[in-house]
Protein backbone atom coordinates (compact mmCIF):
# COMPACT_ATOMS: atom_id res chain seq x y z
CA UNK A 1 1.85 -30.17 71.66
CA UNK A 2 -1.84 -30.32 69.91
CA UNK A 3 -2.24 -31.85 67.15
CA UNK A 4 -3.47 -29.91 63.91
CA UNK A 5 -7.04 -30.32 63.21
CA UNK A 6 -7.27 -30.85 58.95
CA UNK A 7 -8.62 -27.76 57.55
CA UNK A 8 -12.38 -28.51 56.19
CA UNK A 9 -12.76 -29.09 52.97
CA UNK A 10 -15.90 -27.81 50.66
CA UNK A 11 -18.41 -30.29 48.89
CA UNK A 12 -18.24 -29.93 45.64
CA UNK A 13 -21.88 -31.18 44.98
CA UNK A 14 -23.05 -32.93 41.21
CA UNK A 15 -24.38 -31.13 38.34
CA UNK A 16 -27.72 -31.44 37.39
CA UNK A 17 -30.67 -30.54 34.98
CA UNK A 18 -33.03 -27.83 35.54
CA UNK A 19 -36.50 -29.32 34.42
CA UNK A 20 -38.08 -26.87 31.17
CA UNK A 21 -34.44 -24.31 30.92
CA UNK A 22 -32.67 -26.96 28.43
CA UNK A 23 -32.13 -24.87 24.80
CA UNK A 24 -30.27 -27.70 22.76
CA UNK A 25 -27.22 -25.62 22.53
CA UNK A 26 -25.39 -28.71 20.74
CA UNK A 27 -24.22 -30.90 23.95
CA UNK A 28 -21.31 -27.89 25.04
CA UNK A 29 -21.92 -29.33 28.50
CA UNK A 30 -20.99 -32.66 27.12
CA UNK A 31 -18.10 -32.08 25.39
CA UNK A 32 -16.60 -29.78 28.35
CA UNK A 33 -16.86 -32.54 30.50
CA UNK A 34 -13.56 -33.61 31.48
CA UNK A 35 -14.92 -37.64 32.87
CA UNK A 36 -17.57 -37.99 30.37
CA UNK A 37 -20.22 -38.34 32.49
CA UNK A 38 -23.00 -36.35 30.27
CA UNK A 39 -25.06 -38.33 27.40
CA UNK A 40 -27.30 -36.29 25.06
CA UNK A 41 -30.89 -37.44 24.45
CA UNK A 42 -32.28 -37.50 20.96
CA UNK A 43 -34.33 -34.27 21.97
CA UNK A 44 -30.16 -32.70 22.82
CA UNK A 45 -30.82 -32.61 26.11
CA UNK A 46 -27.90 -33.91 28.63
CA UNK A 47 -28.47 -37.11 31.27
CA UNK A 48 -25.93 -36.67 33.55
CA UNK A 49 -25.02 -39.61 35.55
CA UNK A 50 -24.10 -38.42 38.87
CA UNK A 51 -21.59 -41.35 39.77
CA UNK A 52 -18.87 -40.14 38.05
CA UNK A 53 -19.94 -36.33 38.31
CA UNK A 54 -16.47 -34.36 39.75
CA UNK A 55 -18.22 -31.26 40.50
CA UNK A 56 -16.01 -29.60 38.64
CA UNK A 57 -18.67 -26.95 37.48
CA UNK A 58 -17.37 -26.90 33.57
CA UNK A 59 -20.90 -27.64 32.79
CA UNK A 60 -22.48 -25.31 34.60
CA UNK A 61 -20.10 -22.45 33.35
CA UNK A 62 -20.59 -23.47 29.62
CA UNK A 63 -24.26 -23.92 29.40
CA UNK A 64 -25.88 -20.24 27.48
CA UNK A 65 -29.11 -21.05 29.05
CA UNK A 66 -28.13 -21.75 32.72
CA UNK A 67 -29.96 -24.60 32.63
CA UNK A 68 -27.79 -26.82 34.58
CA UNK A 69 -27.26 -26.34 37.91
CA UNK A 70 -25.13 -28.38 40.84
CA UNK A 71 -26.91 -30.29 43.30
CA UNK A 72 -26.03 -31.09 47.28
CA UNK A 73 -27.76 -33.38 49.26
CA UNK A 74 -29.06 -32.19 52.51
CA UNK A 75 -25.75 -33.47 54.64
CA UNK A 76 -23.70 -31.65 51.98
CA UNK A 77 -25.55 -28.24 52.34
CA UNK A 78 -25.64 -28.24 55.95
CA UNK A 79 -21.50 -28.65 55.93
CA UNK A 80 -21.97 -25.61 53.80
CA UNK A 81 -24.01 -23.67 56.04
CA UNK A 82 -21.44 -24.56 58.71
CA UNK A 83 -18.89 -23.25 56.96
CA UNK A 84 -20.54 -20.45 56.25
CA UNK A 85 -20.96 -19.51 59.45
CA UNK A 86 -17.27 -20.75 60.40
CA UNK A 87 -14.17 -18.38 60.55
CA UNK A 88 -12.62 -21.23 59.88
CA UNK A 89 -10.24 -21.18 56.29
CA UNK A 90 -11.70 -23.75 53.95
CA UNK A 91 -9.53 -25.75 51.76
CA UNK A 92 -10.81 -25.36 48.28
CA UNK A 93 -9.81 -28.66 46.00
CA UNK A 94 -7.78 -27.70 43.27
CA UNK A 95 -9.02 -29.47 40.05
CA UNK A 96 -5.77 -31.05 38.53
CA UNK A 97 -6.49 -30.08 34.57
CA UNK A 98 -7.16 -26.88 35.86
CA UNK A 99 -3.78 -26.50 37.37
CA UNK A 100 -2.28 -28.39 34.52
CA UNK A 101 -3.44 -25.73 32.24
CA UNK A 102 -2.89 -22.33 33.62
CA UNK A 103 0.60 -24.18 33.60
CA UNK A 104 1.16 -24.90 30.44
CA UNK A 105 -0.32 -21.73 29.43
CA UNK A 106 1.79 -19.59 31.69
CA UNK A 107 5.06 -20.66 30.12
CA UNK A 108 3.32 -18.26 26.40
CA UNK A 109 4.43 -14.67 26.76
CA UNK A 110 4.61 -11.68 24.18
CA UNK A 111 2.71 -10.50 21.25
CA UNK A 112 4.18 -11.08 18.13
CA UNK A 113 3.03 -9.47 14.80
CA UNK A 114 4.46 -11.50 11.53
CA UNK A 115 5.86 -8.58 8.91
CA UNK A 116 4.87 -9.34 5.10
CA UNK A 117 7.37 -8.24 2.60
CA UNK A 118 7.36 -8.89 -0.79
CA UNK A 119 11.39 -8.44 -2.46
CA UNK A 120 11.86 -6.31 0.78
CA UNK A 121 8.85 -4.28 0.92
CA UNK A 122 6.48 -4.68 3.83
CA UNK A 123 3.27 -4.99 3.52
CA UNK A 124 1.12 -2.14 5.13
CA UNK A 125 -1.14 -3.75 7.35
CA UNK A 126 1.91 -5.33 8.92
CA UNK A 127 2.24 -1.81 10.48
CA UNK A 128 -1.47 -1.18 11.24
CA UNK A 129 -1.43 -4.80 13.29
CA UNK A 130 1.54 -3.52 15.19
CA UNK A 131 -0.95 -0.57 16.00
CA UNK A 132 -3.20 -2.72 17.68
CA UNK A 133 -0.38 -5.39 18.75
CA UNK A 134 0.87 -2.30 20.98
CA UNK A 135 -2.53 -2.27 22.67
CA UNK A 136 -2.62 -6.03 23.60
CA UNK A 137 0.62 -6.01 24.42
CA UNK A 138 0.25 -3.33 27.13
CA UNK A 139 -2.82 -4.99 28.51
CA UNK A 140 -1.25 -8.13 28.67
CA UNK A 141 1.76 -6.35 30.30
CA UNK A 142 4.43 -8.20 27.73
CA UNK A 143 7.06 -6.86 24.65
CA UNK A 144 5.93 -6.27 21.44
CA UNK A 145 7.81 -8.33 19.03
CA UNK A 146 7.92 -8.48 15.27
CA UNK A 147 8.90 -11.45 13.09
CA UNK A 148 11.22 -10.89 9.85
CA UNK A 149 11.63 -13.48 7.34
CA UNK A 150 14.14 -13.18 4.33
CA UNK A 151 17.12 -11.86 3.24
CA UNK A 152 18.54 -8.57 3.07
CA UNK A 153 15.96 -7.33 4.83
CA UNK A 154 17.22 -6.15 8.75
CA UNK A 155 16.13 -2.74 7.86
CA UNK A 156 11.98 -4.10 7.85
CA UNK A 157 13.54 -5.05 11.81
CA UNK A 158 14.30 -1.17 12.40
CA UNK A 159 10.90 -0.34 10.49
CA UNK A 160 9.12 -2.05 12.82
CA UNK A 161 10.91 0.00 16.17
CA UNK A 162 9.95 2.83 14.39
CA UNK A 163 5.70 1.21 14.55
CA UNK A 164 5.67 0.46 18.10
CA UNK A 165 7.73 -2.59 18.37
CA UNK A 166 10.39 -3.42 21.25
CA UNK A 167 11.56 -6.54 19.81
CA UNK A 168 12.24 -8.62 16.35
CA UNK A 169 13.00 -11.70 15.68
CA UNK A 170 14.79 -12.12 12.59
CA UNK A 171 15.49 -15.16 9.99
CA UNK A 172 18.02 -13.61 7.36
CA UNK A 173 19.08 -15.98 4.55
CA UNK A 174 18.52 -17.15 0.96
CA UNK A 175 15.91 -19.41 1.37
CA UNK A 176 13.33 -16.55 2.95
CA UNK A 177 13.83 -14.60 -0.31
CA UNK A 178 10.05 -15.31 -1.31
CA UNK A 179 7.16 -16.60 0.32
CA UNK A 180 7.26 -20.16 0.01
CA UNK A 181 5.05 -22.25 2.65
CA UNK A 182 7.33 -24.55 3.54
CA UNK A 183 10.20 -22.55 4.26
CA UNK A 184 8.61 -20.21 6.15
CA UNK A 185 6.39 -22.65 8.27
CA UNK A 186 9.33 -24.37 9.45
CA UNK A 187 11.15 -21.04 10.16
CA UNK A 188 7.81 -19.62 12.10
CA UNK A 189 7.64 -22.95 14.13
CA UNK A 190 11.19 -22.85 14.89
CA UNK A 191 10.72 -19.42 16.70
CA UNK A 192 7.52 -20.65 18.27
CA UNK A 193 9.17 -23.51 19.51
CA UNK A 194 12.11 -21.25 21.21
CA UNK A 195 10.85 -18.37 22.45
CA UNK A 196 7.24 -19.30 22.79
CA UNK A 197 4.37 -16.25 22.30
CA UNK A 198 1.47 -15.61 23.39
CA UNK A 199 -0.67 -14.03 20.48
CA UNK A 200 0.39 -13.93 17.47
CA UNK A 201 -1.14 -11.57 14.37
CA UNK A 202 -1.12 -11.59 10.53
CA UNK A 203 -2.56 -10.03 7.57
CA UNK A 204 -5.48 -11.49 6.08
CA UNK A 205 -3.30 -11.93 2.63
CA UNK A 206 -3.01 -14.16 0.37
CA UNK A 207 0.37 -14.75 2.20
CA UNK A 208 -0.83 -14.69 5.51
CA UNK A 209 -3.97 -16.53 5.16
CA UNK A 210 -1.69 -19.50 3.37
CA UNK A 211 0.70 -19.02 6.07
CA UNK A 212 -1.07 -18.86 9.36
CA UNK A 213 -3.41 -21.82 8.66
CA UNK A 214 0.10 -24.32 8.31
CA UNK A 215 1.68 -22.82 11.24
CA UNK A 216 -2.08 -23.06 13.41
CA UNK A 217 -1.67 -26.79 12.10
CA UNK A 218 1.60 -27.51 12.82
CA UNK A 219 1.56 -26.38 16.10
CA UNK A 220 -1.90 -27.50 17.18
CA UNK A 221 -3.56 -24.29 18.06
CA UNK A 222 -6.29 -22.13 17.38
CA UNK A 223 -6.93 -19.41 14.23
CA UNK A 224 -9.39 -17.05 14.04
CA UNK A 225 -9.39 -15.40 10.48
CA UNK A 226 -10.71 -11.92 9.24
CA UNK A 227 -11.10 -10.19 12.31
CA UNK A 228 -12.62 -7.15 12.69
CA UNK A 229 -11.75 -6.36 16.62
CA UNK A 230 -8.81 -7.97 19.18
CA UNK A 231 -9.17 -7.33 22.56
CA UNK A 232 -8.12 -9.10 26.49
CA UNK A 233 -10.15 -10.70 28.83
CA UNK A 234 -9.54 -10.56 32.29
CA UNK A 235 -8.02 -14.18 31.87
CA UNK A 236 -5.24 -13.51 29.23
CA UNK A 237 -7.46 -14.42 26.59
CA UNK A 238 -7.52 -12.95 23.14
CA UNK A 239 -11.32 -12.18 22.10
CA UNK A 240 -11.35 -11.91 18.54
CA UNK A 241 -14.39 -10.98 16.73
CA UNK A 242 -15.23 -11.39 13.27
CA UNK A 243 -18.43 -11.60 11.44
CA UNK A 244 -20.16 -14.79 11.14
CA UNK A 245 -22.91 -16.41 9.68
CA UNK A 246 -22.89 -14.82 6.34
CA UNK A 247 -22.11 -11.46 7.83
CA UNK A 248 -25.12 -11.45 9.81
CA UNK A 249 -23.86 -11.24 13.17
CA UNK A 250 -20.52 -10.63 14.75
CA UNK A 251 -19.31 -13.79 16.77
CA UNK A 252 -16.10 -13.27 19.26
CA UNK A 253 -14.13 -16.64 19.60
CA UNK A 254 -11.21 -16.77 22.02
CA UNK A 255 -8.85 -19.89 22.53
CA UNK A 256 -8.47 -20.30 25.79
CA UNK A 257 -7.11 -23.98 26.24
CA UNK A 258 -4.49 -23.61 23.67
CA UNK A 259 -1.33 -20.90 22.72
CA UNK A 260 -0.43 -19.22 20.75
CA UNK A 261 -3.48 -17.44 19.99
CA UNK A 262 -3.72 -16.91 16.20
CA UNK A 263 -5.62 -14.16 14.14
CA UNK A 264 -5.48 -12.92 11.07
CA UNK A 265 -7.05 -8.86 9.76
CA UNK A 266 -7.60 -7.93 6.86
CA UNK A 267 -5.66 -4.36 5.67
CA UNK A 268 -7.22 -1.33 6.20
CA UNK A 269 -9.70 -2.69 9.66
CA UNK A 270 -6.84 -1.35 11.87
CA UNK A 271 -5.95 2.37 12.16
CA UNK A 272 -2.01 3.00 11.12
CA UNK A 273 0.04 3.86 13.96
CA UNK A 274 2.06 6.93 14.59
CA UNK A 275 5.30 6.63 12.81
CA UNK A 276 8.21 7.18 15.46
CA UNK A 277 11.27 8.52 14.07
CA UNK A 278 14.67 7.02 15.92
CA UNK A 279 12.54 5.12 17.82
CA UNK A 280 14.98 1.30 18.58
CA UNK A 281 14.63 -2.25 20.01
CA UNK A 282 16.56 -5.42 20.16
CA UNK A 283 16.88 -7.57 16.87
CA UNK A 284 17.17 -11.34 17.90
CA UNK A 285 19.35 -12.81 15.19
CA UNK A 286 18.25 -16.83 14.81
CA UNK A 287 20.67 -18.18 12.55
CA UNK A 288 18.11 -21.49 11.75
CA UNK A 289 17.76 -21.80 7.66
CA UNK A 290 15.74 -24.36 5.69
CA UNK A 291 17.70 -26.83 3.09
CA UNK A 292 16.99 -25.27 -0.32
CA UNK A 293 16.57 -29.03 -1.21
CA UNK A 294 13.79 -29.73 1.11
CA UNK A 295 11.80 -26.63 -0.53
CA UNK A 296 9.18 -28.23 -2.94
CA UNK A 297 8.15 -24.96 -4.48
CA UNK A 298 10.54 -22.39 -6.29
CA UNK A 299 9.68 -18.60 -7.23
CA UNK A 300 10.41 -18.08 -11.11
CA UNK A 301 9.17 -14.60 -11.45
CA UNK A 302 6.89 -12.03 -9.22
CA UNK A 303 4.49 -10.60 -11.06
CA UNK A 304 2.46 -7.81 -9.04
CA UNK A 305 -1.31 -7.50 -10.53
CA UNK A 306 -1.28 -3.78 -8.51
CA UNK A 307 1.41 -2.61 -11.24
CA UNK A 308 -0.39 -3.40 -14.49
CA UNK A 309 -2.06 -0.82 -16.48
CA UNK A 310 -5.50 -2.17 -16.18
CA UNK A 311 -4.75 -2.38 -12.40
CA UNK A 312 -6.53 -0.44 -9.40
CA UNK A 313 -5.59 -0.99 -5.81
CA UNK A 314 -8.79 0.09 -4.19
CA UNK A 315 -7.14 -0.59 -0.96
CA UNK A 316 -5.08 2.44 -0.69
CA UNK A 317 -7.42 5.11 -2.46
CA UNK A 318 -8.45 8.09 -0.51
CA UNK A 319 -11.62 8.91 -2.65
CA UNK A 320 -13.62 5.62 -3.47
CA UNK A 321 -17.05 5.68 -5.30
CA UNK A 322 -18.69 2.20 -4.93
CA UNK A 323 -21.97 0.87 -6.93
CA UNK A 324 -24.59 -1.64 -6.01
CA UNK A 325 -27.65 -2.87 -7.71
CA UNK A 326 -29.11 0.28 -7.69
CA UNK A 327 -26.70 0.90 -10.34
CA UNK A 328 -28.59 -0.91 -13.41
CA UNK A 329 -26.14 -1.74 -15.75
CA UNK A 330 -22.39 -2.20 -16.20
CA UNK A 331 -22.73 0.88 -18.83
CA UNK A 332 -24.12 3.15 -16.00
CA UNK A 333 -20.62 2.56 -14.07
CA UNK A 334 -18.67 5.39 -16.33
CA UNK A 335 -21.19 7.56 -14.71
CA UNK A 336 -19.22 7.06 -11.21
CA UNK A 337 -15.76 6.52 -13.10
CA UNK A 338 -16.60 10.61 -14.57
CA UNK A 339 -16.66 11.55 -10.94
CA UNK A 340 -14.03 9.41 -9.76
CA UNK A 341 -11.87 11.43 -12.45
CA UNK A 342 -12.87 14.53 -10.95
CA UNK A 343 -11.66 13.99 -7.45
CA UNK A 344 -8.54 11.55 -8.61
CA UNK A 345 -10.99 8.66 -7.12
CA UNK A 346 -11.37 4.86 -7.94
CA UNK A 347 -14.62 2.88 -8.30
CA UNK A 348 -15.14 0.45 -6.12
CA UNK A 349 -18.75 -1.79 -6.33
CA UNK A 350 -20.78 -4.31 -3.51
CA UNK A 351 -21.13 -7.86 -4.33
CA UNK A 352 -24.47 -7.83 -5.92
CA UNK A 353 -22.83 -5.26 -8.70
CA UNK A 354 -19.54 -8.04 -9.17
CA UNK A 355 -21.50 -11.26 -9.06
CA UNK A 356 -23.79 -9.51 -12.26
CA UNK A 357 -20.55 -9.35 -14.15
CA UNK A 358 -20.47 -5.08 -13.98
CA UNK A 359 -17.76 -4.55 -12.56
CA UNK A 360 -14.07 -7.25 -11.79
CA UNK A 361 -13.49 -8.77 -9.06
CA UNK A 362 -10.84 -6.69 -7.67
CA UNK A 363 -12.93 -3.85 -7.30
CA UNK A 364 -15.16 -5.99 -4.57
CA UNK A 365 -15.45 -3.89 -0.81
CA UNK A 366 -17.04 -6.17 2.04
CA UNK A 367 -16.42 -8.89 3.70
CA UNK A 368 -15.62 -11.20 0.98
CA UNK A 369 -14.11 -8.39 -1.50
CA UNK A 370 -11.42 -6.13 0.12
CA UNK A 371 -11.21 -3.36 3.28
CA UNK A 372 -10.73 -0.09 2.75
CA UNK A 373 -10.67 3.09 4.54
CA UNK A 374 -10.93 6.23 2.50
CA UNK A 375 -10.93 9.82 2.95
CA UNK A 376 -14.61 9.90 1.70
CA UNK A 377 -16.54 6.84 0.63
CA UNK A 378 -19.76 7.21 -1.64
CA UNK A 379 -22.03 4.33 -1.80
CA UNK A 380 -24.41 4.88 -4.82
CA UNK A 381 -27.54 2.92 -4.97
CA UNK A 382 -25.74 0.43 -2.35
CA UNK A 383 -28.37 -0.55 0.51
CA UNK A 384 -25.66 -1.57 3.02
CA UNK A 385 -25.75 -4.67 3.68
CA UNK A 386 -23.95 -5.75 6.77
CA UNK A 387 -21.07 -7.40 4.57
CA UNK A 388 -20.72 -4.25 2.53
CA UNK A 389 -20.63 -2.30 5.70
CA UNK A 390 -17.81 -4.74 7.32
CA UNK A 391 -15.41 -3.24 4.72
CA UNK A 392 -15.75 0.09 4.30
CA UNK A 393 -17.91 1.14 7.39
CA UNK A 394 -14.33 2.87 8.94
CA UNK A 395 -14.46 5.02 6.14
CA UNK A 396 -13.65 8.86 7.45
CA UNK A 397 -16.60 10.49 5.80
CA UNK A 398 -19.40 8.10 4.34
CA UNK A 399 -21.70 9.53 1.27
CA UNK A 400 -24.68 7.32 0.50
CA UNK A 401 -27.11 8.06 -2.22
CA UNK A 402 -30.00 5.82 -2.55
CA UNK A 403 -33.86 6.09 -3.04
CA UNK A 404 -34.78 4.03 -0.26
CA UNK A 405 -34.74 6.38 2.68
CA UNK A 406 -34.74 3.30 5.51
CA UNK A 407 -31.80 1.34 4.00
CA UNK A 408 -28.95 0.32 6.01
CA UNK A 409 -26.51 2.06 4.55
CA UNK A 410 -27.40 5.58 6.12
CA UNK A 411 -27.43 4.23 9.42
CA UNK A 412 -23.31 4.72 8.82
CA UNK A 413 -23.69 7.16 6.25
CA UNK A 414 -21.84 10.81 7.52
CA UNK A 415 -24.43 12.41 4.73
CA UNK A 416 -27.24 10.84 3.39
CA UNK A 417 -29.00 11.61 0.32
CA UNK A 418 -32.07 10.32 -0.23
CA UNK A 419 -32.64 10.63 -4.56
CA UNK A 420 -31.95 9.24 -7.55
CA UNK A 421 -28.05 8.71 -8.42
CA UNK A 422 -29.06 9.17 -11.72
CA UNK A 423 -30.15 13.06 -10.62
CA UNK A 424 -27.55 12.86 -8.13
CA UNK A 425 -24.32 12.38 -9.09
CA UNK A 426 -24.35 14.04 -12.22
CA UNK A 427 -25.43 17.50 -10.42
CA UNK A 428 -21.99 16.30 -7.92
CA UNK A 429 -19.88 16.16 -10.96
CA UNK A 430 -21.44 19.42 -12.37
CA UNK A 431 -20.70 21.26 -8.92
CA UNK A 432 -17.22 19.98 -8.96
CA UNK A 433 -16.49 20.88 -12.18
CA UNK A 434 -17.83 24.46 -11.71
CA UNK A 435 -16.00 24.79 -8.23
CA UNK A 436 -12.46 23.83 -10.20
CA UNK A 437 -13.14 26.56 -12.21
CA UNK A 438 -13.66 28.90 -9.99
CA UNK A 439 -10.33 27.65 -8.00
CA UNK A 440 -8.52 28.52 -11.61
């Protein structure tokens, strides 16, 4: 009987630097090295010290410049050429924290989409995230789960069927009443812990801000927070973009060592889902509960700023009329409030407009004011910056009116008018008024 020849196995070569192509990216190749064998100049350029190079290629795949490359000595590249040329199978050498990882990471299945309630009412971007949880979801080829903490409140479990969801996972007892970090960090990590997900999405609330960043720390993963888009990669991993530096550009982060994969939106970036009437799934009913005693914090009272009489939830307004600098003066504002009267609007204002003290905080769109998505959004004397335009650039019609006929803004605008909002928008309320009259 022969004996078995060994199958040959592939040189895996050392990486090296490409004189002149080094960008000083911040030493990713050295920190993706997996045997430290990469040193950084002063200049942030990498000496690699090819003794303890693995050839693992990390390196090489990490660098935005391509500026290392991996290097085979002349005996090395003609056993390539060889096997090249060879029909012969080559045994490729499976890098151990590779395999390690595509473990560990295959045991995370299922997209899971926390539900906010408040006293048993959910929060609406709860539903719009199970919108774009159904998308990832089929992608990924896994259920679509929602989580339910608090009591009473099985019917938010049906709610959810009835948004896309196949599955909830439900924590029904005193303790969940309210919101209270620690209670409902150790009742998230429980059901992490059990039943293990693979992406998991919140609302970029006050509540789910609070809450995701404990849970991310807890269970040592990854968060990305106010995102703007979610998709898949063709490696299971969640590419969530957001914008960064100021708003100037828009940076997509994925977590690709770790799981679950964490985001947070804000309300309103996500279209709402189609309501399905009768539509069911399977509630998973975890009896785990907190001790009331080990709960630092208790809830006295719930007082909702939305329900005051001074109060205006942008956030949910079909007709919003916003002001910018262009605007002058807090006085000039009743000038937009007159037409926000006229078509049962609120007036919302950019950054510039709340930081001079014109108009509250609460009244803030962009990126760090609120997200909203209107029937019809006019932007007066507003140039459009591109953290204005983060929050209210999904708008369904866009009116800007501004004198400067290259800024930003009309680059998203659905009708620009170029003009003085002075002019402008008392002729709109004048044509409004005249058109209701003619309706009567």
């Amino acid at each position: 009987m022969s004996e078995q020849k060994p199958k040959p196995k592939k040189p895996r070569g050392v990486a090296r630097l490409q004189d002149g192509k080094c960008i000083a990216c911040g030493a990713r190749c050295q920190s993706s090295c997996p045997v430290n064998c990469i040193e950084m100049t002063d200049s942030g350029e990498p000496i690699v010290e090819t003794t303890k190079c693995i050839g693992c290629q990390k390196c090489v795949k990490i660098c935005p410049a391509v500026a290392i490359e991996m290097y085979f000595t002349p005996e090395e590249q003609q056993i390539l050429a060889t096997l090249a040329a060879s029909s012969v199978p080559v045994e490729e050498e499976i890098d151990p924290e590779a395999a390690e990882l595509a473990k560990k990471l295959a045991r995370y299945r299922g997209v899971w989409v926390f539900v906010e309630q408040t006293e048993g009412e959910a929060a609406k971007v709860s539903w719009e995230l199970l919108g774009v949880g159904a998308g990832l979801a089929a992608t990924l080829g896994v259920e679509l789960c929602a989580v339910v903490l608090g009591e009473d409140v099985e019917a938010l479990c049906h709610e959810a069927f009835a948004y896309g969801a196949t599955k909830s996972y439900l924590l029904d007892a005193p303790v969940y009443r309210n919101y209270r970090t620690e209670a409902y960090v150790e009742g998230c990590c429980h059901l992490i812990e059990a039943h293990k997900p693979e992406v998991i999405l919140m609302g970029a609330t006050g509540m789910g801000r609070d809450l995701a960043g404990a849970i991310a720390t807890r269970v040592a993963t990854g968060l990305t927070a106010d995102c703007t888009g979610l998709a898949i990669d063709d490696k299971r991993n969640l590419m969530q973009t957001r914008p960064a530096f100021g708003g100037n550009i828009m940076a997509t982060i994925m977590c690709d060592k770790f799981r679950p994969q964490m985001s947070t939106v804000r309300p309103n970036v996500m279209p709402m889902p189609e309501r399905r009437e009768g539509s069911t799934g399977v509630i998973i009913r975890d009896p785990f509960t907190v001790p009331e005693e080990s709960v630092l914090t208790k809830v006295i009272e719930i007082i909702r700023d939305s329900h005051g009489k001074a109060g205006v939830d942008i956030t949910g307004a079909e007709f919003i009329i916003s002001g910018g600098r262009g605007m002058m003066g807090a006085e000039n504002f009743s000038l937009l409030q007159e037409l926000a009267d006229e078509l049962d609007g609120v007036v919302g204002a950019s950054r510039s407009a709340v930081d001079a003290g014109w108009m509250p905080g609460d009244r803030q769109v962009g990126q760090t004011g609120k997200t909203v998505r209107p029937k019809i959004y006019i932007a007066c004397g507003i140039s459009g910056a591109i953290q204005h335009l983060v929050g209210m650039q999904d708008s369904d019609i866009v009116i800007a009116i501004n004198r400067d006929s290259a800024a930003p803004i009309f680059e998203v605008a659905t009708y620009g008018i170029v003009g003085d909002l002075f002019q402008v928008v008392p002729a709109l309320i004048a044509k409004i008024r005249e058109l209701k009259r003619v309706g009567k």
